[in-house]
Protein backbone atom coordinates (compact mmCIF):
# COMPACT_ATOMS: atom_id res chain seq x y z
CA UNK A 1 80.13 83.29 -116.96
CA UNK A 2 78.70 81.31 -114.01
CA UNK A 3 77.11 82.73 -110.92
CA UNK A 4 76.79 80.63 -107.18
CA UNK A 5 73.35 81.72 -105.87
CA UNK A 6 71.60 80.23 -102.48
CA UNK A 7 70.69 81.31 -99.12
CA UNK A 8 70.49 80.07 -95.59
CA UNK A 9 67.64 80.71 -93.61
CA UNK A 10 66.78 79.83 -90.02
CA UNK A 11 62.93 79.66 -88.93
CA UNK A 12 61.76 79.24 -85.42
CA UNK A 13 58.23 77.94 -84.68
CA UNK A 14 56.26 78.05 -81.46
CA UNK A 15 54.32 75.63 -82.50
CA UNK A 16 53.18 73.09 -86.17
CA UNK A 17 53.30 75.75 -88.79
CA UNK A 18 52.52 75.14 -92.49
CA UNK A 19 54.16 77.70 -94.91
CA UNK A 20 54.47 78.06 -98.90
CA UNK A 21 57.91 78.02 -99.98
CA UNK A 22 58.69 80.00 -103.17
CA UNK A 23 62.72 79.77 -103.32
CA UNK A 24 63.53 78.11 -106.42
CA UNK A 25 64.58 79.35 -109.63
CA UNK A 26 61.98 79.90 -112.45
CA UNK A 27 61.47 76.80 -113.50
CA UNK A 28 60.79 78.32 -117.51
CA UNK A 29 64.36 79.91 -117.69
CA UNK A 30 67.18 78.17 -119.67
CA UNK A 31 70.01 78.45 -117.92
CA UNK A 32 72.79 75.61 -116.82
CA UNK A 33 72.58 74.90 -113.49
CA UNK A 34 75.37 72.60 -111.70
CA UNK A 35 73.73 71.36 -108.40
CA UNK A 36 70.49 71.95 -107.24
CA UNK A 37 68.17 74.81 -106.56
CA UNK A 38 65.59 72.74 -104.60
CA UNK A 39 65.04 74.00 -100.86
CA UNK A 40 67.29 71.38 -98.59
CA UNK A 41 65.55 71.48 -94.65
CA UNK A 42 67.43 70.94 -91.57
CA UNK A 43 65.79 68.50 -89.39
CA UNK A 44 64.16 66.78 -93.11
CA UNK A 45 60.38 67.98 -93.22
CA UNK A 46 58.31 66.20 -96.03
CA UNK A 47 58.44 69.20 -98.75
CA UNK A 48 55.51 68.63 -101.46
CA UNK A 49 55.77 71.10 -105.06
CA UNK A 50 53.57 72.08 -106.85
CA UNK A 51 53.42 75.28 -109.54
CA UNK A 52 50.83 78.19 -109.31
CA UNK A 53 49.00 79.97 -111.56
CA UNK A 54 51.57 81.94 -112.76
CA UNK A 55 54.18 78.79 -113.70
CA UNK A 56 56.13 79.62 -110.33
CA UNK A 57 57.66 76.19 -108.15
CA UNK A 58 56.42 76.19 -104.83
CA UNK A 59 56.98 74.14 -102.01
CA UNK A 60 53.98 73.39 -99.37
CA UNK A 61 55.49 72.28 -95.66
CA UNK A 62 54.68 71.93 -92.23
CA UNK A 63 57.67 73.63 -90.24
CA UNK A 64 57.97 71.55 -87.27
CA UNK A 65 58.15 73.30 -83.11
CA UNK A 66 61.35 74.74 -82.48
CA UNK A 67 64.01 75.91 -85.13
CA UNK A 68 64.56 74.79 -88.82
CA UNK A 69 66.99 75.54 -91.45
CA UNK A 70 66.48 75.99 -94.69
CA UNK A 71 69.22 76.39 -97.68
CA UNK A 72 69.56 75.89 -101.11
CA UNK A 73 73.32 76.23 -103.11
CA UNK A 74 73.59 75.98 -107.09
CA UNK A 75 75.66 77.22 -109.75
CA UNK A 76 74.06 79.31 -112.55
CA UNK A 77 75.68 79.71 -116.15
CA UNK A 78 74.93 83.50 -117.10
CA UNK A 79 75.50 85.52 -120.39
CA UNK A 80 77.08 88.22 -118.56
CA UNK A 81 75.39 90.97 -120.60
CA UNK A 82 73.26 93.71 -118.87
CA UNK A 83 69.66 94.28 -118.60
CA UNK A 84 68.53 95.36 -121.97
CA UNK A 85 67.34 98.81 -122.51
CA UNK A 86 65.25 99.21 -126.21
CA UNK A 87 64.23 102.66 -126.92
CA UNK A 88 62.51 101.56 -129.74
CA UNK A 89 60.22 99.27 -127.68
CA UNK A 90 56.68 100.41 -128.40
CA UNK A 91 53.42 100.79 -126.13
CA UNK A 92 50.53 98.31 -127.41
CA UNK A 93 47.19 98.96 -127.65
CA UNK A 94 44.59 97.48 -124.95
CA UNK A 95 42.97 95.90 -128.30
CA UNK A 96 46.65 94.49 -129.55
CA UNK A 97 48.07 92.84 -126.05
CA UNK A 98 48.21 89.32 -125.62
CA UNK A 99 45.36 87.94 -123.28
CA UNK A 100 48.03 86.45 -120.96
CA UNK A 101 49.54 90.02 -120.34
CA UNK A 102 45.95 91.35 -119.52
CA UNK A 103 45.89 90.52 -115.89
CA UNK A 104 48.89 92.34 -115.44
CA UNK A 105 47.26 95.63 -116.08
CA UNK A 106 45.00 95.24 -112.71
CA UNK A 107 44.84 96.40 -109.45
CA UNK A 108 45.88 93.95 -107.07
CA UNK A 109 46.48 93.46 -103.09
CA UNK A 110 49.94 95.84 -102.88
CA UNK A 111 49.34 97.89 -106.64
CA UNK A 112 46.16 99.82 -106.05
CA UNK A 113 46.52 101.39 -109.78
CA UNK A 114 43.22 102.66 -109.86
CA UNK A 115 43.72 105.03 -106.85
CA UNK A 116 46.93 106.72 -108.83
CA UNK A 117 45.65 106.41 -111.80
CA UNK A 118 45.03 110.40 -111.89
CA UNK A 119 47.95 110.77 -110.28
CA UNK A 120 50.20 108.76 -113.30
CA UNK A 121 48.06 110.53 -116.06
CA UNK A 122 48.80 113.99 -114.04
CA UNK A 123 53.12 113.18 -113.77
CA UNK A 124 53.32 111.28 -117.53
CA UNK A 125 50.48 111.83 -119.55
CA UNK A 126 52.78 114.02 -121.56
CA UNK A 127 55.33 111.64 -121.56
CA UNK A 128 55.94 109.90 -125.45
CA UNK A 129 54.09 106.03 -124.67
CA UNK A 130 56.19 103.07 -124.87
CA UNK A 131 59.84 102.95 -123.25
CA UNK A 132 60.42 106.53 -122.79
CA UNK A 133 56.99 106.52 -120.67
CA UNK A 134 58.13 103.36 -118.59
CA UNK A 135 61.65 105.05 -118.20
CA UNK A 136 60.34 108.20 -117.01
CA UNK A 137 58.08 106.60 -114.40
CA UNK A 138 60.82 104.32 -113.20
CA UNK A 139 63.53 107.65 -112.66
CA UNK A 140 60.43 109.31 -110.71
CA UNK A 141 60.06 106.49 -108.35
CA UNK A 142 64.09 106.07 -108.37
CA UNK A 143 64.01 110.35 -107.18
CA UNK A 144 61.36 110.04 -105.13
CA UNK A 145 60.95 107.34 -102.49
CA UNK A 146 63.97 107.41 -100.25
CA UNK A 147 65.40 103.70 -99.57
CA UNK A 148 65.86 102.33 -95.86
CA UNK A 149 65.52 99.09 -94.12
CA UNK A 150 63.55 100.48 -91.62
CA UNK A 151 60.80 101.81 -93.99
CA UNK A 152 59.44 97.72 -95.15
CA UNK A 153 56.71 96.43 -93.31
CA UNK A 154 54.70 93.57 -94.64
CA UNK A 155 51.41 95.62 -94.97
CA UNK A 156 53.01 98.70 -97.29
CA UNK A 157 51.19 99.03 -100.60
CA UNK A 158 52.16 101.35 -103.32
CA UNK A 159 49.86 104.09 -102.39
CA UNK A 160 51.69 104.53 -99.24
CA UNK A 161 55.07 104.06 -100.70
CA UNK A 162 53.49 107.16 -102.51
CA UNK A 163 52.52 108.95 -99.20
CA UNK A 164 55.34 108.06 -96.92
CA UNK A 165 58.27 108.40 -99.95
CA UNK A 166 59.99 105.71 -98.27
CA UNK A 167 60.64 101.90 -98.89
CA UNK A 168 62.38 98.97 -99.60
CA UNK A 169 63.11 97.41 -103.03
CA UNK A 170 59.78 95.42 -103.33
CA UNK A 171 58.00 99.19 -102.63
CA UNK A 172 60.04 100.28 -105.49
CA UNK A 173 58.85 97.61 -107.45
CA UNK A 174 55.00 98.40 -106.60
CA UNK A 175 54.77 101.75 -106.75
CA UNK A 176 56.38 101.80 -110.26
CA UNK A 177 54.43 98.59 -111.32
CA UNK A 178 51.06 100.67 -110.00
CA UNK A 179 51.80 103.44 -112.14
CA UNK A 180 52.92 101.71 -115.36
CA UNK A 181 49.25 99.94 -115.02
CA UNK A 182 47.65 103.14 -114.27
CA UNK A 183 48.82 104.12 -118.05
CA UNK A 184 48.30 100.79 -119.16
CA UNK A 185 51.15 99.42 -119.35
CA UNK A 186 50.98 95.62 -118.45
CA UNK A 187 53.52 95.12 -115.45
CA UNK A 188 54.02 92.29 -113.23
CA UNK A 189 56.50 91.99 -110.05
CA UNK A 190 59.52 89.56 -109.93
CA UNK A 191 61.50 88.92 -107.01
CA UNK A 192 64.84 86.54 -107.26
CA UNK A 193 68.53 86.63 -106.83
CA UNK A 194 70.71 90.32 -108.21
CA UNK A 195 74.20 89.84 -108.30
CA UNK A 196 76.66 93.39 -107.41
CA UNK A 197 78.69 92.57 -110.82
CA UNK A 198 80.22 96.34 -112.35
CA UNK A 199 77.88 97.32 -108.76
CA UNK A 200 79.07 99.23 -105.74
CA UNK A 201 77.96 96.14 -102.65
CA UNK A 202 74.76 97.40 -100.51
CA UNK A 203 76.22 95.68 -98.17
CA UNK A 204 74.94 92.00 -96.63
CA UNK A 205 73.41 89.73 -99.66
CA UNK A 206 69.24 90.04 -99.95
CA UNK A 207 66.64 88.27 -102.16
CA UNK A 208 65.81 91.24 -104.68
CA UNK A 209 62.45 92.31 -106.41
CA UNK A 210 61.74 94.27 -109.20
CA UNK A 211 59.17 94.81 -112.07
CA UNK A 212 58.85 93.84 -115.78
CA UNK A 213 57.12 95.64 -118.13
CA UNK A 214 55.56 94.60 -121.61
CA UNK A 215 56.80 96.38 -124.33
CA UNK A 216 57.23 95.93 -128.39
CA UNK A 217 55.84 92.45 -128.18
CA UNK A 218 58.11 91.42 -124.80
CA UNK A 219 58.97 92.07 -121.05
CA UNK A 220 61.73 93.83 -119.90
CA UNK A 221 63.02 94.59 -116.41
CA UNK A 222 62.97 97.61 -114.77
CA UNK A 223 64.59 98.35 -111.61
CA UNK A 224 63.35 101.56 -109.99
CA UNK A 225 65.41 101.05 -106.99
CA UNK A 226 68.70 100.79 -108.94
CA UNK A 227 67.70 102.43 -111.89
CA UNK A 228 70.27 101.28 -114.35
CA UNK A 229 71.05 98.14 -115.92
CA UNK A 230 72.60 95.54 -114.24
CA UNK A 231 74.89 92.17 -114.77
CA UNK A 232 73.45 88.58 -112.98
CA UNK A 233 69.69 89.09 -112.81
CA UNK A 234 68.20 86.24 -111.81
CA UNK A 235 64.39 85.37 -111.50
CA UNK A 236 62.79 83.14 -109.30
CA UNK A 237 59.28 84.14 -109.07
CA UNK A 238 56.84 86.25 -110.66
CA UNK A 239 53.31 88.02 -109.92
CA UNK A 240 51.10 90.41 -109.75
CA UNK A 241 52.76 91.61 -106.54
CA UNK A 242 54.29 90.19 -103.64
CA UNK A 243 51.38 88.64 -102.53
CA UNK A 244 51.37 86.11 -105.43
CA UNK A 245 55.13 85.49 -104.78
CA UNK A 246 56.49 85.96 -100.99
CA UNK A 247 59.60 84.17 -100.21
CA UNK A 248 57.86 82.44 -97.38
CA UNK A 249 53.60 82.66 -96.11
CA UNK A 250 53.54 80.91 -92.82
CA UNK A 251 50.18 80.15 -91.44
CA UNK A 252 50.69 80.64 -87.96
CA UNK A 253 53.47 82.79 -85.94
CA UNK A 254 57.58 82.28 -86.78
CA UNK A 255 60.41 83.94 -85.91
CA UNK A 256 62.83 84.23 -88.90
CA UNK A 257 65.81 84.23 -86.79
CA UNK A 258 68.90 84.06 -89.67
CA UNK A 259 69.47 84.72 -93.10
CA UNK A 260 72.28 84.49 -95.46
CA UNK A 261 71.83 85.15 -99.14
CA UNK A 262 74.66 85.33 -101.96
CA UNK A 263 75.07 85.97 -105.84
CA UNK A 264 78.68 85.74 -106.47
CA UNK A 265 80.57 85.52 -109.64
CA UNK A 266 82.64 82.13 -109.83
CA UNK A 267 86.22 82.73 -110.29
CA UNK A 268 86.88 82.30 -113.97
CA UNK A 269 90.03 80.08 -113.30
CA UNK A 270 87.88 77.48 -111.58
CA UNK A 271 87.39 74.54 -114.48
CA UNK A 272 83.61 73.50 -114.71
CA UNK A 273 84.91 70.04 -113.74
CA UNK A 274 85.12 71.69 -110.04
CA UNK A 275 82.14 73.19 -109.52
CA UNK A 276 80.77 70.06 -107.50
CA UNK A 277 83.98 70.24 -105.02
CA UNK A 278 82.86 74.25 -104.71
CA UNK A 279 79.77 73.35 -103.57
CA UNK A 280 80.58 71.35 -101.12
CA UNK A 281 80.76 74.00 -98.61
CA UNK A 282 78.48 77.05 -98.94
CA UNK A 283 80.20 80.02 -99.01
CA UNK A 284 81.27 82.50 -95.94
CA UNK A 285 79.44 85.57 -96.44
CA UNK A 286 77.71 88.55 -94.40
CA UNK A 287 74.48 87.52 -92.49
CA UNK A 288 71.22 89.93 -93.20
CA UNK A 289 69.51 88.83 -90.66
CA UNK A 290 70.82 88.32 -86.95
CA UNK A 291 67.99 87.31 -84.41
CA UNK A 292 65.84 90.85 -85.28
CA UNK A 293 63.09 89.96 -87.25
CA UNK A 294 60.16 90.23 -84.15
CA UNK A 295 57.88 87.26 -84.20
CA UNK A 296 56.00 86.92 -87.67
CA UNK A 297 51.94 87.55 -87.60
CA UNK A 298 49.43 84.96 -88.64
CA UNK A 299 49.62 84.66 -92.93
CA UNK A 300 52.38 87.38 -92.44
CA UNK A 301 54.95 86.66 -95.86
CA UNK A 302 58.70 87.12 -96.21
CA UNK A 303 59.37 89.19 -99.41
CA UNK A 304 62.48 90.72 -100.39
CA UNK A 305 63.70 94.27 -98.30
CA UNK A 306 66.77 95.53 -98.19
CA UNK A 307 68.55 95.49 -101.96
């Protein structure tokens, strides 16, 4: 099956303001794309990539005064098959992981394991290790933190997620990420497009994040704010929270003033021959955003909120 994903986005700027740009695709995956996932800017604004640490494409700018758009519109080829679940998957030893998985298992800005780390051993230290344990942490977070718009503020870590109960889907992803490391269980934060395939709609399109774990030799995705397995994941970015991988860091003050996001399933009818003519007008969808987002703080990030 094939999947349109892209967004619009409009960013106002009181005055020069250079931001990081992380709104492409994962660059490792191997799916078909038709078109182009690279970040198009309304007035043009030189765009320079480069990739992090982590293997993530980034884009380094200078938004210019006054307002810019951004979008990006592509065409995804997608098995159509589910998240997989694998009881079977096993927990690994510290000893046993790969070294590339190590830094996973680490406190970091918005995961502060090491404060729950009593708490996690005190909720599912009885738990079997492996997926069961991962499982049962993910349906605690799922029963636990009520989900809102309101509740996502750009400062929230997991241990307030904890406090509060309350959050958006990237505090679902670091609150369960923070206690899988807590029991040592290497998991790192993802954020990227989700479509509602065999889904009841949340409503207007969002950017999505969620968590993958490493398990039996492999990461899987878990989604603590859906908390079942899902049709039309599809990664962008990945880190050790959101701070690695926010949509947007702006150094300076913005207004994010508009944004549009979709993940639709293309009509099975449509011949692959067309898919260039179906691009060539983005697609009529809700808005998320409407002029409401308050002016942005100095390095203040976009990261994903309401799915």
């Amino acid at each position: 099956m094939f999947i349109r994903v892209g967004f619009e986005a409009k960013v106002d700027c009181p005055n020069p303001t250079p931001m990081l740009l992380a709104l492409r695709l994962d660059p490792a995956g191997d799916r078909k794309v038709v078109g182009s996932d690279a970040v198009r800017l309304v007035p043009e604004v030189p765009l320079e990539e480069y990739y992090d640490t982590f293997g993530n494409r980034f884009g380094r700018v200078t938004m210019p005064v006054g307002q810019t758009m951004l979008w990006s519109d592509c065409i995804v080829e997608d098995s159509g098959a589910s998240d997989v679940y694998d009881w079977q998957a096993t927990q690994h030893e510290i000893v046993d992981l790969p070294k590339e998985t190590l830094q996973f298992l680490m406190p970091s800005r918005y995961c502060e394991s090491d404060s729950l780390m009593a708490t996690a051993w005190g909720l599912f230290g009885n738990t079997p290790p492996g997926w069961a344990r991962a499982q049962e942490i993910s349906n605690w977070v799922h029963n636990n933190v009520l989900f809102g718009y309101p509740f996502g503020r750009p400062s929230k870590t997991a241990v307030d997620v904890f406090r509060e109960g309350t959050g958006v889907c990237r505090d679902f992803a670091h609150l369960f990420i923070t206690l899988c490391r807590a029991m040592n269980i290497p998991a790192r934060y993802v954020s990227g497009y989700l479509s509602d395939i065999g889904a009841n709609p949340d409503g207007a399109g969002d950017f999505c994040a969620w968590a993958e774990v490493y398990l039996g030799g492999r990461w899987f995705a878990f989604d603590a704010r859906h908390n079942t397995p899902r049709i039309g994941r599809i990664p962008m970015v990945r880190g050790r929270d959101a701070a690695d991988v926010a949509m947007i860091t702006a150094f300076g003050f913005y207004d994010l003033s508009y944004l549009k996001v979709w993940t639709e399933p293309v009509d099975e009818t449509i011949p692959e021959q067309q898919f260039d003519d179906l691009l060539a007008e983005r697609p009529d969808v809700e808005a998320l955003v409407l002029n409401v987002i308050p002016d942005r703080t100095i390095r203040d990030s976009f990261v994903p909120g309401p799915t």
